[in-house]
Protein backbone atom coordinates (compact mmCIF):
# COMPACT_ATOMS: atom_id res chain seq x y z
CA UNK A 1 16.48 12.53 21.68
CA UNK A 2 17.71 12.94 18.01
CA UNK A 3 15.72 14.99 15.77
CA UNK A 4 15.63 13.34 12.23
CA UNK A 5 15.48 16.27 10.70
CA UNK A 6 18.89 17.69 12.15
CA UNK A 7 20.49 14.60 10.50
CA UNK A 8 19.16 14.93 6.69
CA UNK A 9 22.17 16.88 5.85
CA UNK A 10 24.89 14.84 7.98
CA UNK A 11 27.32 13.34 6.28
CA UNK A 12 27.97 9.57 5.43
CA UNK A 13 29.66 7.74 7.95
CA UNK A 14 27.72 9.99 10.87
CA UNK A 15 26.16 8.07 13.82
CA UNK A 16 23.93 8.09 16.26
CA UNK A 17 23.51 5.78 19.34
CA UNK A 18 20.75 3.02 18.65
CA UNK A 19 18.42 3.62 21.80
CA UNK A 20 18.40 7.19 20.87
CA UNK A 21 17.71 6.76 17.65
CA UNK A 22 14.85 4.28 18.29
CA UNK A 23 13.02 6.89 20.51
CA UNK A 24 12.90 9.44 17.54
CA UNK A 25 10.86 6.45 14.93
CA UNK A 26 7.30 7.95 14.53
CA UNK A 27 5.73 4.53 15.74
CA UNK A 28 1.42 4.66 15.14
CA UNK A 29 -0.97 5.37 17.98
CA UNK A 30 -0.63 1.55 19.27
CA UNK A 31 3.41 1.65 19.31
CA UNK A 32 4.04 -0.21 15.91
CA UNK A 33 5.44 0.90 12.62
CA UNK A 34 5.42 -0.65 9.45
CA UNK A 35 8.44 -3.19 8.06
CA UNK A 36 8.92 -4.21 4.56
CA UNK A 37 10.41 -7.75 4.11
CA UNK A 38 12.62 -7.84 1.26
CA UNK A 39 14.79 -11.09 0.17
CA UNK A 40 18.23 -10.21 0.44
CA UNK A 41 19.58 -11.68 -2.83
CA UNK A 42 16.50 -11.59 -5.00
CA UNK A 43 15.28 -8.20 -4.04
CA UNK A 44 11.39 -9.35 -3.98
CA UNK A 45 9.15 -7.47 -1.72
CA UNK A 46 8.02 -10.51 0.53
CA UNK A 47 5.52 -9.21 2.91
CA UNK A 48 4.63 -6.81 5.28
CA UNK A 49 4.60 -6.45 9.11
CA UNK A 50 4.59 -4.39 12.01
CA UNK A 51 6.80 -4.11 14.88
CA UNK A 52 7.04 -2.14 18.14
CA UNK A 53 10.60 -1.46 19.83
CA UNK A 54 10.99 -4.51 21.45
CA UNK A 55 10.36 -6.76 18.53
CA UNK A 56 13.48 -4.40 16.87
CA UNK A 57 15.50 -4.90 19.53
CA UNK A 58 14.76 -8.39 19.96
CA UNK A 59 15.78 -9.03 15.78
CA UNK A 60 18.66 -6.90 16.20
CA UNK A 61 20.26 -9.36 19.25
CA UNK A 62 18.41 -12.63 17.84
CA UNK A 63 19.07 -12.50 14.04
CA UNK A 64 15.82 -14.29 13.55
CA UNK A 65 13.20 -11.49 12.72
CA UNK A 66 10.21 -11.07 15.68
CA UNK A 67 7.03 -8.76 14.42
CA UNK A 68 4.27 -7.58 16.43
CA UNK A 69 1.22 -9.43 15.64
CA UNK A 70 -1.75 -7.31 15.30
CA UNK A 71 -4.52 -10.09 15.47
CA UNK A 72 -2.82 -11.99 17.89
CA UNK A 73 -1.41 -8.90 20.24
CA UNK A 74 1.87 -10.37 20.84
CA UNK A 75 5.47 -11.51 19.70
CA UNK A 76 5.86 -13.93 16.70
CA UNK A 77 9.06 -14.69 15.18
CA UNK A 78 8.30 -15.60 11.88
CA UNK A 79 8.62 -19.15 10.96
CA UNK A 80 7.72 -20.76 14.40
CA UNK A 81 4.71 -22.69 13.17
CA UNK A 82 5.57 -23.03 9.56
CA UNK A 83 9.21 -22.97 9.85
CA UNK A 84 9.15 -20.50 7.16
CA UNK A 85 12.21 -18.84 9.10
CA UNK A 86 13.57 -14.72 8.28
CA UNK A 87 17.03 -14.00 9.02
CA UNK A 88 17.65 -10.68 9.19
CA UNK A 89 20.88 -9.48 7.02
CA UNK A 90 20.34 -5.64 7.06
CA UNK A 91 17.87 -3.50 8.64
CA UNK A 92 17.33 0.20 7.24
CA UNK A 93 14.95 2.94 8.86
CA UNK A 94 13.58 5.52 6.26
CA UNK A 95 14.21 9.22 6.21
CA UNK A 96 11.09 10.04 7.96
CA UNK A 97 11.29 7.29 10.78
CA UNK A 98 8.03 5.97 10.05
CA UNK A 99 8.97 2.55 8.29
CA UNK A 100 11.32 0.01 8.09
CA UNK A 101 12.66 -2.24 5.78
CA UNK A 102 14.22 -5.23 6.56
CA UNK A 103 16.56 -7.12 3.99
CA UNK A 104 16.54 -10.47 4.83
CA UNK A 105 16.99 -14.57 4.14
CA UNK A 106 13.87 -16.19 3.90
CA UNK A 107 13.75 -19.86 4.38
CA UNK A 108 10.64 -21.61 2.34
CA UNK A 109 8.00 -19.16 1.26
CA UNK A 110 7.49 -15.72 3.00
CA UNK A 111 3.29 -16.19 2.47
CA UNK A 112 0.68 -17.79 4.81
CA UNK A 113 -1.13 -19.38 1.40
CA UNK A 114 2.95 -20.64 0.73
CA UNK A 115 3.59 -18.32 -2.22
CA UNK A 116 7.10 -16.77 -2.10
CA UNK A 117 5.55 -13.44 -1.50
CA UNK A 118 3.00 -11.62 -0.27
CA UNK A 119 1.92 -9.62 -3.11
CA UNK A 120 0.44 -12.04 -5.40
CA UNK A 121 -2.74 -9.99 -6.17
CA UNK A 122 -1.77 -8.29 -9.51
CA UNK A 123 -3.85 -5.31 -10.72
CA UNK A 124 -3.96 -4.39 -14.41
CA UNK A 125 -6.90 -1.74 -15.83
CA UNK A 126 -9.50 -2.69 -14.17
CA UNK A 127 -8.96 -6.62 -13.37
CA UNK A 128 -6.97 -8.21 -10.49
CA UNK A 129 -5.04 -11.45 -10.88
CA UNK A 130 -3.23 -13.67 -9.04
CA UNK A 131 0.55 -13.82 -10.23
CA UNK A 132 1.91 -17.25 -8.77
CA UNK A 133 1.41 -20.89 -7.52
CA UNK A 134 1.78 -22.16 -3.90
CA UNK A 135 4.59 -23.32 -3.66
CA UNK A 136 4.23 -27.81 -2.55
């Protein structure tokens, strides 16, 4: 297994074979670790999710991104009830191996409540606001 450590001072270019790699992510005490969904041209933080090795694997040979659902204990590829689709573009895996972030292109709004993102909750001094409309 790799050792993340032993590759902070690699150089770029340097690789490492993906099942190997996957075995060093620190995933949580239930197998999941935490992915940021970020639209690919815009840049805007969308949402976050969780996902265990398989759902990786599964977005890395699919294209369409599949999270662990934490409610429902199982697969969801996101957009198969609302058709809210995520295509995955680029994934990156943080220094530490303990989150992911997912660039991707999101079809319709990234939200349950249909907002674009997320993160509509807004907090300034001591007051919290919501920042956008569903979108009809």
């Amino acid at each position: 297994m790799v050792k993340l450590k032993d590759l902070e001072n690699k150089h770029k270019g340097t690789s490492v074979a993906l099942e190997e790699f996957l075995n060093s992510l620190n995933f949580n005490e239930h197998g999941l670790i935490p992915v940021i969904a970020q639209d690919f041209d815009t840049k805007e933080v969308l949402m976050l999710a969780w996902m265990d090795q398989q759902s990786i694997l599964n977005t890395l040979s699919e294209g369409q991104v599949c999270y662990f659902s934490r409610s429902r204990q199982s697969y969801w590829r996101k957009g198969e009830e609302s058709g809210h689709t995520q295509l995955m573009k680029r994934m990156s895996i943080d220094c530490d191996g303990d989150s992911i972030l997912l660039l991707v292109e999101q079809q319709g709004p990234a939200c349950h409540t249909n907002r674009q993102s997320c993160f509509y909750f807004e907090v300034s001094d001591q007051t919290v606001s919501i920042n956008s409309e569903p979108i009809e």
